[in-house]
N, C-alpha and C. Protein backbone atom coordinates (compact mmCIF):
# COMPACT_ATOMS: atom_id res chain seq x y z
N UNK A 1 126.20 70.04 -52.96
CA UNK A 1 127.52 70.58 -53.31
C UNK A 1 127.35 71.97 -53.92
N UNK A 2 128.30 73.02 -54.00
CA UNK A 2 128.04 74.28 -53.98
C UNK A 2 129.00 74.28 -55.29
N UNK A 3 128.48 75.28 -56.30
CA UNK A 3 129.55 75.59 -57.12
C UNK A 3 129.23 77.09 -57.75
N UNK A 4 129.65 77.48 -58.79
CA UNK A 4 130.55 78.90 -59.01
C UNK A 4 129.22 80.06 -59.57
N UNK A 5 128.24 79.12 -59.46
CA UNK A 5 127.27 80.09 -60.14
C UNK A 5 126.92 81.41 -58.56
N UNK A 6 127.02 82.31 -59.61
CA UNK A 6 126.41 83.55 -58.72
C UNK A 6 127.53 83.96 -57.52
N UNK A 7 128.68 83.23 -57.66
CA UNK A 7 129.67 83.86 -56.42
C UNK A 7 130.75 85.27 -56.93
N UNK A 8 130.66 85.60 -58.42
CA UNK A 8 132.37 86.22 -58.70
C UNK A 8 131.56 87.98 -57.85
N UNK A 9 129.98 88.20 -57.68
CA UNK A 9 130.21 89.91 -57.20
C UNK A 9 129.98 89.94 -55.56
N UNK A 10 130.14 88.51 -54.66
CA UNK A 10 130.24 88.76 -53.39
C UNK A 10 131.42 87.91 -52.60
N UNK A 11 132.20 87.87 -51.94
CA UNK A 11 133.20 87.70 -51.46
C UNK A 11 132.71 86.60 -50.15
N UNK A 12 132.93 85.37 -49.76
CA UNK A 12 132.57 84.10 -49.57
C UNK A 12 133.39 84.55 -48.30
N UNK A 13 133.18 84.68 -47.28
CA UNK A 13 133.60 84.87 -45.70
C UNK A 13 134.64 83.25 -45.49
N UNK A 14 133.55 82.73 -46.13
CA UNK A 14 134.19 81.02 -45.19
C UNK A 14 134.75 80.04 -46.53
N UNK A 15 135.08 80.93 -47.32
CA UNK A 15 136.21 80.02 -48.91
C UNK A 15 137.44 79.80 -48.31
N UNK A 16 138.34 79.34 -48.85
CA UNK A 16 139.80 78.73 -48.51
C UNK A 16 140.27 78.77 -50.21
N UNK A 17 141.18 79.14 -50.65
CA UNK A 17 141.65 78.06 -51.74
C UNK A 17 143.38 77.65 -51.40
N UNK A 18 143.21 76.06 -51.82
CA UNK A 18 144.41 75.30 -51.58
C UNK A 18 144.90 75.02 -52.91
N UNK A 19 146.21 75.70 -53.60
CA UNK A 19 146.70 75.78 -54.77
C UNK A 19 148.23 74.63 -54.31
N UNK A 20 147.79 73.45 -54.84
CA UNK A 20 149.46 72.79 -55.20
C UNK A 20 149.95 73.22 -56.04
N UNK A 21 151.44 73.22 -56.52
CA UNK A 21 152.37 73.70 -57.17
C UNK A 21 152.52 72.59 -58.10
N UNK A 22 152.75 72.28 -59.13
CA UNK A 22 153.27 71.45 -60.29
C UNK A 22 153.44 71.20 -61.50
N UNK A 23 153.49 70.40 -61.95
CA UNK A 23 153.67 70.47 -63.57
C UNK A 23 152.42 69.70 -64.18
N UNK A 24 152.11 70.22 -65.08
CA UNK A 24 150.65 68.76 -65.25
C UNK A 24 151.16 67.42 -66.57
N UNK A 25 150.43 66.64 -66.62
CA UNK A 25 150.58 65.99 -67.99
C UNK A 25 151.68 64.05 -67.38
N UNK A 26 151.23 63.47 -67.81
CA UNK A 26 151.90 62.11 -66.78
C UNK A 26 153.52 62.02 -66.71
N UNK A 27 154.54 62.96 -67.95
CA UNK A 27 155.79 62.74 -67.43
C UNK A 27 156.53 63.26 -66.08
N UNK A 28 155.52 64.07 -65.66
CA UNK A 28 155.59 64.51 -64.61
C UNK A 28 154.85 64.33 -62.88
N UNK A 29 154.38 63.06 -63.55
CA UNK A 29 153.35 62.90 -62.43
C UNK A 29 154.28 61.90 -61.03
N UNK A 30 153.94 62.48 -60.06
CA UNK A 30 155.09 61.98 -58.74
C UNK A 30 156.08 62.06 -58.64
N UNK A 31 156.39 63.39 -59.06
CA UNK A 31 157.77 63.81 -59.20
C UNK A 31 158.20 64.19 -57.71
N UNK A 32 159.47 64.61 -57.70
CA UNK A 32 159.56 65.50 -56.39
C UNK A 32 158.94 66.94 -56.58
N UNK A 33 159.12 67.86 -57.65
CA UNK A 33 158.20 68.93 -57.83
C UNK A 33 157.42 69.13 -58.09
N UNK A 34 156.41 67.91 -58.27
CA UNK A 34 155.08 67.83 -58.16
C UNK A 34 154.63 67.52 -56.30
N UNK A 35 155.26 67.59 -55.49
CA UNK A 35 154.76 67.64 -54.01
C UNK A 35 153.59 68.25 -53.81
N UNK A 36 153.61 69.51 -54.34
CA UNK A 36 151.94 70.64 -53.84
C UNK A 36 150.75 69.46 -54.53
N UNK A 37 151.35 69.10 -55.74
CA UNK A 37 149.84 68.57 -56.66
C UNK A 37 149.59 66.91 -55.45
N UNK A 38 150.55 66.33 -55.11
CA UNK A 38 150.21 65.58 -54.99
C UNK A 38 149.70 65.44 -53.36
N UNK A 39 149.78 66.74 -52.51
CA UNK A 39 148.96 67.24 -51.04
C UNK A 39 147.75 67.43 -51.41
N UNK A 40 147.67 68.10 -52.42
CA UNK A 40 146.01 68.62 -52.70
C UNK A 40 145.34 67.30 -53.37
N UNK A 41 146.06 66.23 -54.20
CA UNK A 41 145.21 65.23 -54.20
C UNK A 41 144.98 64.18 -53.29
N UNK A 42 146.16 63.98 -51.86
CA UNK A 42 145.78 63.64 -50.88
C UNK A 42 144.22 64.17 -49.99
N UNK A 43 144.24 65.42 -49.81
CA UNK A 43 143.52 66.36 -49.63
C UNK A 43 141.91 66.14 -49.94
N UNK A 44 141.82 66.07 -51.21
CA UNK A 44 140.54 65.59 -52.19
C UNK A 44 140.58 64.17 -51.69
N UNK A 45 141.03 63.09 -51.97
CA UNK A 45 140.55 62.10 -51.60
C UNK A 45 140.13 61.54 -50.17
N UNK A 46 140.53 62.22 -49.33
CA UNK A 46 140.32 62.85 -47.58
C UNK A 46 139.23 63.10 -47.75
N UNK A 47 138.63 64.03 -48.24
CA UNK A 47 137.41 64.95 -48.30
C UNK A 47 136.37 64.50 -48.96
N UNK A 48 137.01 63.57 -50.04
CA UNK A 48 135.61 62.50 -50.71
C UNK A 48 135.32 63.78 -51.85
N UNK A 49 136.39 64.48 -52.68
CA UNK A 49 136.05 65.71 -53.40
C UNK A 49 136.84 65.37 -54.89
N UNK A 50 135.75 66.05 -56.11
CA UNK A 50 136.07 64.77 -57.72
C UNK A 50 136.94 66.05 -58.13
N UNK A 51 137.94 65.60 -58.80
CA UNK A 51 138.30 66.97 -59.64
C UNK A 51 137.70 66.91 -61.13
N UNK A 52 137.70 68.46 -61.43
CA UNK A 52 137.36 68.77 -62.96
C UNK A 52 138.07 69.61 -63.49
N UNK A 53 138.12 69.82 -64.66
CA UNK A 53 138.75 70.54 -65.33
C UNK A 53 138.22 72.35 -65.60
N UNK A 54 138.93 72.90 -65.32
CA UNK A 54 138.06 74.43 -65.55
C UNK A 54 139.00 75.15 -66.00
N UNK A 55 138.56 75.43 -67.64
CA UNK A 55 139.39 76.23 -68.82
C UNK A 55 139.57 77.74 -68.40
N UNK A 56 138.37 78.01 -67.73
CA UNK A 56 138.20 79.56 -67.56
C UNK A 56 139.71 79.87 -66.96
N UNK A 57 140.29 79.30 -65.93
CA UNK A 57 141.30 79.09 -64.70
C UNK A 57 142.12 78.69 -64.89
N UNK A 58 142.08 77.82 -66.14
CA UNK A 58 143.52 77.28 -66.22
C UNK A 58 143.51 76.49 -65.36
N UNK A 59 143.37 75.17 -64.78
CA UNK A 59 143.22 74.52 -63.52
C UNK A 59 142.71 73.60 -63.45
N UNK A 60 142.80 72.72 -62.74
CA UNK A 60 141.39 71.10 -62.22
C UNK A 60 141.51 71.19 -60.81
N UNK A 61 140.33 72.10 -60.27
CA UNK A 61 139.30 72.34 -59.39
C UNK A 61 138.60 71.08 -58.70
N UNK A 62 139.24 70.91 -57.02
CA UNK A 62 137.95 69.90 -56.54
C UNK A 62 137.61 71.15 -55.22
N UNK A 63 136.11 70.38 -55.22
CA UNK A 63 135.84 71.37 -54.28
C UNK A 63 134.67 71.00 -53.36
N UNK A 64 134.55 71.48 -51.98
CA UNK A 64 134.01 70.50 -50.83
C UNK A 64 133.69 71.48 -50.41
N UNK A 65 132.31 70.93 -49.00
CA UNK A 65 132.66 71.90 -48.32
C UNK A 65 132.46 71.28 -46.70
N UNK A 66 132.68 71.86 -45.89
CA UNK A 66 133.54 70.83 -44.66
C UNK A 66 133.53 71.91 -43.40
N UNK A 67 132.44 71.38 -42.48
CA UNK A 67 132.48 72.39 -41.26
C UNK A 67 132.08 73.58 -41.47
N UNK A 68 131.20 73.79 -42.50
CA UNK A 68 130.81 75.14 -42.96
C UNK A 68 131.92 76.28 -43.61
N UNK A 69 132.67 75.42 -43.87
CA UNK A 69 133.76 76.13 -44.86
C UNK A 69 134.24 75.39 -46.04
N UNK A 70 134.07 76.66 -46.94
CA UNK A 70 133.80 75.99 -48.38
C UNK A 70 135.63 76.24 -48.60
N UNK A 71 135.72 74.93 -49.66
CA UNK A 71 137.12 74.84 -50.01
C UNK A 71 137.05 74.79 -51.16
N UNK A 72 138.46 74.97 -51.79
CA UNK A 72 138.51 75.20 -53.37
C UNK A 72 139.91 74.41 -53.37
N UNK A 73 140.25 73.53 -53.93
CA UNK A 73 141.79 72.62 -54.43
C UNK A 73 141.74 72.70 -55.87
N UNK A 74 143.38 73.14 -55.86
CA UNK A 74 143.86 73.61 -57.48
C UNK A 74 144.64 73.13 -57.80
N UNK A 75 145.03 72.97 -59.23
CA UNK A 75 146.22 71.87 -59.85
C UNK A 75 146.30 72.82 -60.84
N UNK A 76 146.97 73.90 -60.87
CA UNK A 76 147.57 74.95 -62.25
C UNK A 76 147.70 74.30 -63.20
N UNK A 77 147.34 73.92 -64.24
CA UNK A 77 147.60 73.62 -65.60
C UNK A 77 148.60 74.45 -66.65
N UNK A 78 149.25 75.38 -65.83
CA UNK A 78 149.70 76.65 -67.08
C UNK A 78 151.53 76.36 -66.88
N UNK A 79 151.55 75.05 -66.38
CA UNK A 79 153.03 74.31 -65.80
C UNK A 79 153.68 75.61 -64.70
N UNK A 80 154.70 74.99 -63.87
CA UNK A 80 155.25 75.71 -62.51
C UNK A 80 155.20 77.27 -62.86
N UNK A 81 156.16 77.43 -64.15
CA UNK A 81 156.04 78.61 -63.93
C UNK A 81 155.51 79.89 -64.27
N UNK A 82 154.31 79.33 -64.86
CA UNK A 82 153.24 80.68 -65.04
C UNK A 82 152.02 80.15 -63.73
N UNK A 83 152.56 79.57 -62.62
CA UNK A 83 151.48 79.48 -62.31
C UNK A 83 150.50 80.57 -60.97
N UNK A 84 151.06 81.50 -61.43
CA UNK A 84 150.61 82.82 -60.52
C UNK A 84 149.44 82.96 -61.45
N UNK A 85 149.61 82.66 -62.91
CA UNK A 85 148.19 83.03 -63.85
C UNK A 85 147.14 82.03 -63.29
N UNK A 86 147.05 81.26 -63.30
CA UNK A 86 146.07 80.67 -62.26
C UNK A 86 145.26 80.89 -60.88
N UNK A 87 146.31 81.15 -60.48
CA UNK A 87 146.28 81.56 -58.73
C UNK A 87 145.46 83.22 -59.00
N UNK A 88 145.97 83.98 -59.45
CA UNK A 88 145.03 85.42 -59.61
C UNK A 88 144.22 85.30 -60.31
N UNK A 89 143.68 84.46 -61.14
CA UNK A 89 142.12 84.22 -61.92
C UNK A 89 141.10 84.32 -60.64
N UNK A 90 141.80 82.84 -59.65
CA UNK A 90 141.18 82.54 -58.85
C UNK A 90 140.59 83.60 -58.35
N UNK A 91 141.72 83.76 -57.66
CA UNK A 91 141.77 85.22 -56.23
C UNK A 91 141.08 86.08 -57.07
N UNK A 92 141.10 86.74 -58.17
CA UNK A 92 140.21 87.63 -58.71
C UNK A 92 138.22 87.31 -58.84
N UNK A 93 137.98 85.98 -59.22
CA UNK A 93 136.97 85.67 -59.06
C UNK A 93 136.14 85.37 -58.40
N UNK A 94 136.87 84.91 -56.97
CA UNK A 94 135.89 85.09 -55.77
C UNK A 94 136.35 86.09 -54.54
N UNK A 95 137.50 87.34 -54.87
CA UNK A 95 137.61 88.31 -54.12
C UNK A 95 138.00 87.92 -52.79
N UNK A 96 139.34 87.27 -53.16
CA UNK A 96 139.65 86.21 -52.03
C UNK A 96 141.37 87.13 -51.16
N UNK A 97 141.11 87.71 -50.06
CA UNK A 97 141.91 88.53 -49.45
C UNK A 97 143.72 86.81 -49.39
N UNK A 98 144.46 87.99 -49.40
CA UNK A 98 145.87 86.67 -49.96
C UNK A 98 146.14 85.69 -48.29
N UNK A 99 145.42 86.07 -47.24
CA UNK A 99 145.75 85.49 -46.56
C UNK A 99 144.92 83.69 -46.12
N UNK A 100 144.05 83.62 -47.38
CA UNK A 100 142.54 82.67 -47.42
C UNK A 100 143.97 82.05 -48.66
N UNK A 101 144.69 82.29 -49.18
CA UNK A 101 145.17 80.89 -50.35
C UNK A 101 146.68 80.58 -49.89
N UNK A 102 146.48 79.57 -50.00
CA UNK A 102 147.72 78.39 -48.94
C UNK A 102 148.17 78.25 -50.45
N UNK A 103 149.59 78.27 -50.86
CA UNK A 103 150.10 77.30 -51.57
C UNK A 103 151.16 76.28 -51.08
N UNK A 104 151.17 75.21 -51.83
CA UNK A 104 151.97 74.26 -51.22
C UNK A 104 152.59 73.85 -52.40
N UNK A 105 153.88 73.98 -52.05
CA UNK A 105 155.57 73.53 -52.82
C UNK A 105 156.09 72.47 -52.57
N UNK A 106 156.99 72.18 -53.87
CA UNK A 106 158.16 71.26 -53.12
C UNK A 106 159.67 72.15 -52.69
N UNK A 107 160.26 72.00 -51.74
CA UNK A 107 161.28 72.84 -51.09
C UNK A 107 162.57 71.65 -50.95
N UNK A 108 164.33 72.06 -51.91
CA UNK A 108 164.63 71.31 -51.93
C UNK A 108 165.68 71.50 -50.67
N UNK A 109 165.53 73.04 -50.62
CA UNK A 109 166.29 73.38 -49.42
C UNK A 109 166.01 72.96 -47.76
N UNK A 110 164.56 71.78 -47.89
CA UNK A 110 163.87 71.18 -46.26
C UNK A 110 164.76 69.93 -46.52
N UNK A 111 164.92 69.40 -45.80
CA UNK A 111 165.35 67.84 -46.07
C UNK A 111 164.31 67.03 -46.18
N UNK A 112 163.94 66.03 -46.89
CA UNK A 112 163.09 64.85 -47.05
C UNK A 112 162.68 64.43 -45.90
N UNK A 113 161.15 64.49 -45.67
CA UNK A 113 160.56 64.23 -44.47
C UNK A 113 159.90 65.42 -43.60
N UNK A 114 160.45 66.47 -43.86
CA UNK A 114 160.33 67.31 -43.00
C UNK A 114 159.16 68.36 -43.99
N UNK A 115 158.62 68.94 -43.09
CA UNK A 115 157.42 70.23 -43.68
C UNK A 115 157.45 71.82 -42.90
N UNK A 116 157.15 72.74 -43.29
CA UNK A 116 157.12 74.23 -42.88
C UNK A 116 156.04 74.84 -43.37
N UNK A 117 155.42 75.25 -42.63
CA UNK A 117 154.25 76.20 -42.65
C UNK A 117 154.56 77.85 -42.34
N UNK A 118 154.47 78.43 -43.31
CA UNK A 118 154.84 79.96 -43.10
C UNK A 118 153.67 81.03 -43.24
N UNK A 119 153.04 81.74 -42.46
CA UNK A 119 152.59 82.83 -42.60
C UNK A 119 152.54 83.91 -44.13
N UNK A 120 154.17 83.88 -44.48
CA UNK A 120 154.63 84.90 -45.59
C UNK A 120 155.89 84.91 -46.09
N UNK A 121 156.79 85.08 -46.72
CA UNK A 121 157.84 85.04 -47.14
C UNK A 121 159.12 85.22 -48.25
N UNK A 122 159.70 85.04 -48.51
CA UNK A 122 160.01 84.78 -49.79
C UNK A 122 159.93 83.39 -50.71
N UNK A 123 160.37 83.80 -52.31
CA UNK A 123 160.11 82.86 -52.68
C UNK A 123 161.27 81.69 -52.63
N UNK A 124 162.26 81.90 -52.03
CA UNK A 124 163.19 80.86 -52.20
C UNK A 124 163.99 80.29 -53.13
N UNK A 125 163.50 80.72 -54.02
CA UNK A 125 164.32 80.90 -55.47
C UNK A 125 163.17 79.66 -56.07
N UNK A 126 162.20 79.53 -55.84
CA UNK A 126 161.11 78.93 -56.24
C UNK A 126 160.54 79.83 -57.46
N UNK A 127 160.46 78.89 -58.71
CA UNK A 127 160.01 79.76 -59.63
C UNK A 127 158.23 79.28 -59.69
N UNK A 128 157.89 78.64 -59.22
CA UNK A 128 156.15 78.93 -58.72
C UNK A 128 156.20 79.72 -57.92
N UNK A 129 156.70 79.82 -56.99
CA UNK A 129 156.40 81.02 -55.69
C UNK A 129 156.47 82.54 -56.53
N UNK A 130 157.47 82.35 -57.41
CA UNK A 130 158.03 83.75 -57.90
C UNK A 130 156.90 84.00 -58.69
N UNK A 131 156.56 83.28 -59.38
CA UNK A 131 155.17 83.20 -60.19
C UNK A 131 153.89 84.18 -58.89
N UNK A 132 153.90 83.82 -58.38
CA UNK A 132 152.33 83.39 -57.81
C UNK A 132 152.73 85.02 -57.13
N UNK A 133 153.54 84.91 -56.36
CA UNK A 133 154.44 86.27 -56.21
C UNK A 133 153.90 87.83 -57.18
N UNK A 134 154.44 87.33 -58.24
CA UNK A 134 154.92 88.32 -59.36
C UNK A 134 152.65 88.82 -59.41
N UNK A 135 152.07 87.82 -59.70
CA UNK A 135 150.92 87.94 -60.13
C UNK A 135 149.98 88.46 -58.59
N UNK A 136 150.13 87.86 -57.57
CA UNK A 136 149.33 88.89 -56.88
C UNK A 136 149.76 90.23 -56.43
N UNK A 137 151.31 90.50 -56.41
CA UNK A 137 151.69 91.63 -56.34
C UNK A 137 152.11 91.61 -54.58
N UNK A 138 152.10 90.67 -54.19
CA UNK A 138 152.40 90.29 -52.53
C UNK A 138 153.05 89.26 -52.05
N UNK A 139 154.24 89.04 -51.31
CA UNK A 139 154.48 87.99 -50.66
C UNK A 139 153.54 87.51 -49.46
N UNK A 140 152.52 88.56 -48.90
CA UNK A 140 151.62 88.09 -48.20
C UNK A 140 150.73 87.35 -47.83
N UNK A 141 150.97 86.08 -48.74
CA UNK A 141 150.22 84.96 -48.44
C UNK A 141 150.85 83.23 -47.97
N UNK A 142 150.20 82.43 -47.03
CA UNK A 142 150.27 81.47 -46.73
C UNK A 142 151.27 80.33 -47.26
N UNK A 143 152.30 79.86 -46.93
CA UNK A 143 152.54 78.68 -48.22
C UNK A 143 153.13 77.61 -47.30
N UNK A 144 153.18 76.30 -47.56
CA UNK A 144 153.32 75.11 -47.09
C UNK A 144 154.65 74.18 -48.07
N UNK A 145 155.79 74.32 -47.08
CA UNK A 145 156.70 73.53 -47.90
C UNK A 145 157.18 72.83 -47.52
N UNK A 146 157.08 71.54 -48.72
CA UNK A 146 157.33 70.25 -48.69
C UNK A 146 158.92 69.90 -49.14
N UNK A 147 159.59 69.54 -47.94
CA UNK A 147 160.64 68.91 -48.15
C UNK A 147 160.99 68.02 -48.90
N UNK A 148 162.05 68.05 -49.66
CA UNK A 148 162.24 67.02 -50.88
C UNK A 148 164.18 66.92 -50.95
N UNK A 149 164.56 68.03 -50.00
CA UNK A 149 166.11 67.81 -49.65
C UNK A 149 166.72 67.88 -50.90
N UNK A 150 168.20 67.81 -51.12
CA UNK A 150 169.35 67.72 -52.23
C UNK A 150 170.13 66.13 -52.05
N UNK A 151 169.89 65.75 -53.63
CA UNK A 151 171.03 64.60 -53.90
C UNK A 151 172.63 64.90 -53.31
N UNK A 152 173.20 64.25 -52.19
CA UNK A 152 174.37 64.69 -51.61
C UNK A 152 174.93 66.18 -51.48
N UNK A 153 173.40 67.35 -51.45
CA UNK A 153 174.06 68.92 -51.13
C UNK A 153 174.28 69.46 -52.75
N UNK A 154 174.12 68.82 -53.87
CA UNK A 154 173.98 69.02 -55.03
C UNK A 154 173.15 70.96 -55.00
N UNK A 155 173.89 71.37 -56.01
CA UNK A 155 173.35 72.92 -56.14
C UNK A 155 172.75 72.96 -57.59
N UNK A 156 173.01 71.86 -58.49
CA UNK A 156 172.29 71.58 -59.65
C UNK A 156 171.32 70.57 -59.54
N UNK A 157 170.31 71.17 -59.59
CA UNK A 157 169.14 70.02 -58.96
C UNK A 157 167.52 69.79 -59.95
N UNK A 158 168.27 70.20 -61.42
CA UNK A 158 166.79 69.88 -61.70
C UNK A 158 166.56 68.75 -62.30
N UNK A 159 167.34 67.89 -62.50
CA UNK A 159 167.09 66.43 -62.85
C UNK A 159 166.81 65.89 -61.43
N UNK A 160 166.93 66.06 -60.41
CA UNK A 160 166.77 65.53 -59.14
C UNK A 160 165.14 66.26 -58.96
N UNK A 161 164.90 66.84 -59.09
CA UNK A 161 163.52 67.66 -58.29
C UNK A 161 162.54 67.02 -59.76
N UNK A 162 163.38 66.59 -61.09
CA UNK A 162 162.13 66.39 -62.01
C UNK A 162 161.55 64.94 -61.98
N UNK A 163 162.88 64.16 -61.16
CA UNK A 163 162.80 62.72 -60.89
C UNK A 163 161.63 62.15 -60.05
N UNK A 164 161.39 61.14 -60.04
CA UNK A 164 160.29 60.56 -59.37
C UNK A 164 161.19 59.83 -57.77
N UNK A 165 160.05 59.95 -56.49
CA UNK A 165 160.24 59.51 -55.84
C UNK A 165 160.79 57.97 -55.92
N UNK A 166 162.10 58.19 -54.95
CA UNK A 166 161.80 56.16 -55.09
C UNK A 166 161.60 55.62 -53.76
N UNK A 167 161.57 54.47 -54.45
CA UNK A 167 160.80 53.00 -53.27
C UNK A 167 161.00 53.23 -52.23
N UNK A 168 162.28 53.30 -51.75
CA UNK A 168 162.31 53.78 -50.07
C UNK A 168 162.05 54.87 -49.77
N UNK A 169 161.76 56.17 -50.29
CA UNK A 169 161.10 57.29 -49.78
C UNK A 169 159.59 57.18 -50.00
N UNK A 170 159.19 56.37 -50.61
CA UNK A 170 157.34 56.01 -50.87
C UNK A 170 156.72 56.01 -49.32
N UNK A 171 157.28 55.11 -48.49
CA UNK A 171 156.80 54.97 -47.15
C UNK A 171 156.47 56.09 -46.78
N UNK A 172 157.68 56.90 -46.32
CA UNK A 172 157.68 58.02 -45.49
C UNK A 172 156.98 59.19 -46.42
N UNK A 173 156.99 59.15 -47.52
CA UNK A 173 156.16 60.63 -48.33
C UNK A 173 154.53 60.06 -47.74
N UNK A 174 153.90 59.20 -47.56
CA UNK A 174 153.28 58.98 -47.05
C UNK A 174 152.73 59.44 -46.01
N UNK A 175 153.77 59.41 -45.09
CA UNK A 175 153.55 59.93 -43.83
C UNK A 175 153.45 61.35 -43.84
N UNK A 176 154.29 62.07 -44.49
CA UNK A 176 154.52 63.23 -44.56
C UNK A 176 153.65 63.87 -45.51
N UNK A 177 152.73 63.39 -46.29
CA UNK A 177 151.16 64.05 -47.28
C UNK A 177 150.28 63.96 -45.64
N UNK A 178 149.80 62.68 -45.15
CA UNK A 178 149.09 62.51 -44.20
C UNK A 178 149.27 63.84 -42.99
N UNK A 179 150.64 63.96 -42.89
CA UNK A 179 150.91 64.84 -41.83
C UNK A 179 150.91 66.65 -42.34
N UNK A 180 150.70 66.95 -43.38
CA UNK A 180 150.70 67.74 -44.22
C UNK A 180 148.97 68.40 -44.54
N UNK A 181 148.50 66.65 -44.66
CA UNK A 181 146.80 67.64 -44.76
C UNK A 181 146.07 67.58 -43.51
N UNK A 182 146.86 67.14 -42.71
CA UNK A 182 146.09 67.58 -41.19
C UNK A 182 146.26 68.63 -40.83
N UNK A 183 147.65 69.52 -41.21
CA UNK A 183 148.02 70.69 -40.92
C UNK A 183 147.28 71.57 -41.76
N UNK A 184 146.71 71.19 -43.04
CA UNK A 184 145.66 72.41 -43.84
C UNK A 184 144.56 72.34 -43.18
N UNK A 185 144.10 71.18 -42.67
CA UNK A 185 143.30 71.19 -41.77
C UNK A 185 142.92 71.91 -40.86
N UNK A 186 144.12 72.18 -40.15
CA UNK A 186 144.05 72.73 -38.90
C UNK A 186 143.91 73.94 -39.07
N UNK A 187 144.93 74.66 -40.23
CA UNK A 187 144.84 75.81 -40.76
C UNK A 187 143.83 76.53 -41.15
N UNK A 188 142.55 75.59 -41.93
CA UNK A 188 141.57 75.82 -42.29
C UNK A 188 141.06 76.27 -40.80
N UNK A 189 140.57 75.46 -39.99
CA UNK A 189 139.92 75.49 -38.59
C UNK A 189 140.28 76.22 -37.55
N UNK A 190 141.52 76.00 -37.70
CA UNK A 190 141.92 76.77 -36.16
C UNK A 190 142.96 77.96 -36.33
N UNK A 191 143.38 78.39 -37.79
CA UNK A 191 144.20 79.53 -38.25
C UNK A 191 145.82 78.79 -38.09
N UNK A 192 146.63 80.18 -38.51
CA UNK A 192 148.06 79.50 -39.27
C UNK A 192 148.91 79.45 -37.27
N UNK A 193 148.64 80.30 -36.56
CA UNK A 193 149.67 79.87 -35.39
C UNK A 193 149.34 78.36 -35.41
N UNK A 194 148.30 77.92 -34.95
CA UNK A 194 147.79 76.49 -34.21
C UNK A 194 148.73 75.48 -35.51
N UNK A 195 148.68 76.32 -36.51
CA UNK A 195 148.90 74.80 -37.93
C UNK A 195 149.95 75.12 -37.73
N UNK A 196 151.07 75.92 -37.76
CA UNK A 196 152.55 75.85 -37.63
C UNK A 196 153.01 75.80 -35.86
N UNK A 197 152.54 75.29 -34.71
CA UNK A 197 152.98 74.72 -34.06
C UNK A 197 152.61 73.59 -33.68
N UNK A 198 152.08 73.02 -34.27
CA UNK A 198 151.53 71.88 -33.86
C UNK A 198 151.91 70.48 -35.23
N UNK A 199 152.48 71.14 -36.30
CA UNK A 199 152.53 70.50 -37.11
C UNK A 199 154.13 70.31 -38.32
N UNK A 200 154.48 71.65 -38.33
CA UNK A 200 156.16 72.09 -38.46
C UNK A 200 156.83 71.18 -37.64
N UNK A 201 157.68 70.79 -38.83
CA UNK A 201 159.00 69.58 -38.40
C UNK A 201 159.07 68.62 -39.34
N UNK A 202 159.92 68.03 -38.32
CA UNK A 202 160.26 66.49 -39.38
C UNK A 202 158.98 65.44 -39.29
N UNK A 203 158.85 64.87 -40.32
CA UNK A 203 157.82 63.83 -39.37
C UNK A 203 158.56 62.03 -39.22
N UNK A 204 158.07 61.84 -38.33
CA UNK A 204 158.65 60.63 -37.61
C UNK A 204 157.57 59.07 -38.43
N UNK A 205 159.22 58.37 -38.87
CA UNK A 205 158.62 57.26 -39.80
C UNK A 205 157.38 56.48 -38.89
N UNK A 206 156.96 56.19 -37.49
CA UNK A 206 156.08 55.74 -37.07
C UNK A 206 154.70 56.51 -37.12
N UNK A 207 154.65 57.60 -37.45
CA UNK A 207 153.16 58.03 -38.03
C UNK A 207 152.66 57.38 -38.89
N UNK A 208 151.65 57.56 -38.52
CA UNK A 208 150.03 56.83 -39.36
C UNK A 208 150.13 57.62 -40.85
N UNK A 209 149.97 56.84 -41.87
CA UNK A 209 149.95 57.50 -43.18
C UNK A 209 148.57 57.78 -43.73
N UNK A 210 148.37 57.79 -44.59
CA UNK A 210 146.85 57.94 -44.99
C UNK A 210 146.28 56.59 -45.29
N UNK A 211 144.92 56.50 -45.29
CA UNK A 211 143.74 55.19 -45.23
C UNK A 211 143.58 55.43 -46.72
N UNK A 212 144.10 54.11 -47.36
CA UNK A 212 143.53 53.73 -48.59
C UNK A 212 142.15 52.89 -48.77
């Protein structure tokens, strides 16, 4: 396993970093706006990868490496919305060009079930995005959003996005993490066209979820 010694004065050709979006600490754990944290721990347990804690970063870091490409998975500790301070530690320490860090959101404006893979964009009125935004100084990077839809079209939504999934959406979030880290997958491997056509959409309740 590879780790951080001797990498911050040369720039790693074949790094990735995969930053979920969330809040840390258990009142918040499986929330709907915890979606990013809980892809990247799909992700890690896929990959057979431990997380740790790393003060320097602000963050709990797992990290693999897979097909000759080294990966980095992040869980911001500095809560949603400072979490651009995280994300540019990173990017600053291993000289990581913005198109190598994927973040992944929860989006309340997708409907439940459904995922989007974007090239670049705005932030959506996402105050992690705006974060992450504000701190590299670019909308030019990667981000992956996870549908989580509105309580009946509701425009006040933060008791809804702070709430925890329920029972009947458990199934299908399932499906839709599973269908989610195949697409970082792909992204990783085969770049962002191949991962946003092959993987963008709704996903259909008969997909295979992840192997416990």
């Amino acid at each position: 396993m590879w780790d951080f010694t001797g990498q911050r004065n040369s720039r790693l050709e074949n790094l990735f970093l995969i930053v979920g979006l969330g809040n840390p600490g258990k009142d918040y754990t499986k929330t709907r706006h915890n979606a990013g944290f809980l892809l990247v721990e799909t992700l890690a347990q896929g990959w057979g990868a431990n997380w740790t804690a790393e003060k320097k970063f602000n963050s709990r870091l797992a990290k693999t490496e897979q097909s000759g490409r080294k990966l980095v998975l992040c869980q911001p500790q500095t809560y949603m919305n400072a979490s651009g301070e995280a994300v540019q530690s990173l990017a600053g320490f291993f000289r990581l060009p913005s198109e190598k860090i994927l973040l992944v959101v929860d989006d309340a404006d997708l409907p439940f079930g459904e995922i989007r893979l974007r090239g670049s964009g705005s932030s959506g009125g996402h105050h992690g995005l705006e974060s992450v935004e504000k701190h590299l100084g670019t909308r030019e990077f990667p981000r992956l959003r996870i549908g989580i839809g509105r309580k009946d079209g509701a425009r006040q939504i933060t008791n809804y996005v702070l709430g925890q999934f329920t029972k009947d959406e458990t199934d299908l979030l399932e499906k839709v993490l599973a269908r989610a880290a195949k697409q970082v997958e792909c992204w990783v491997g085969d770049g962002i066209a191949k991962a946003m056509n092959q993987f963008n959409g709704a996903v259909n309740q008969e997909e295979k979820g992840t192997k416990q």
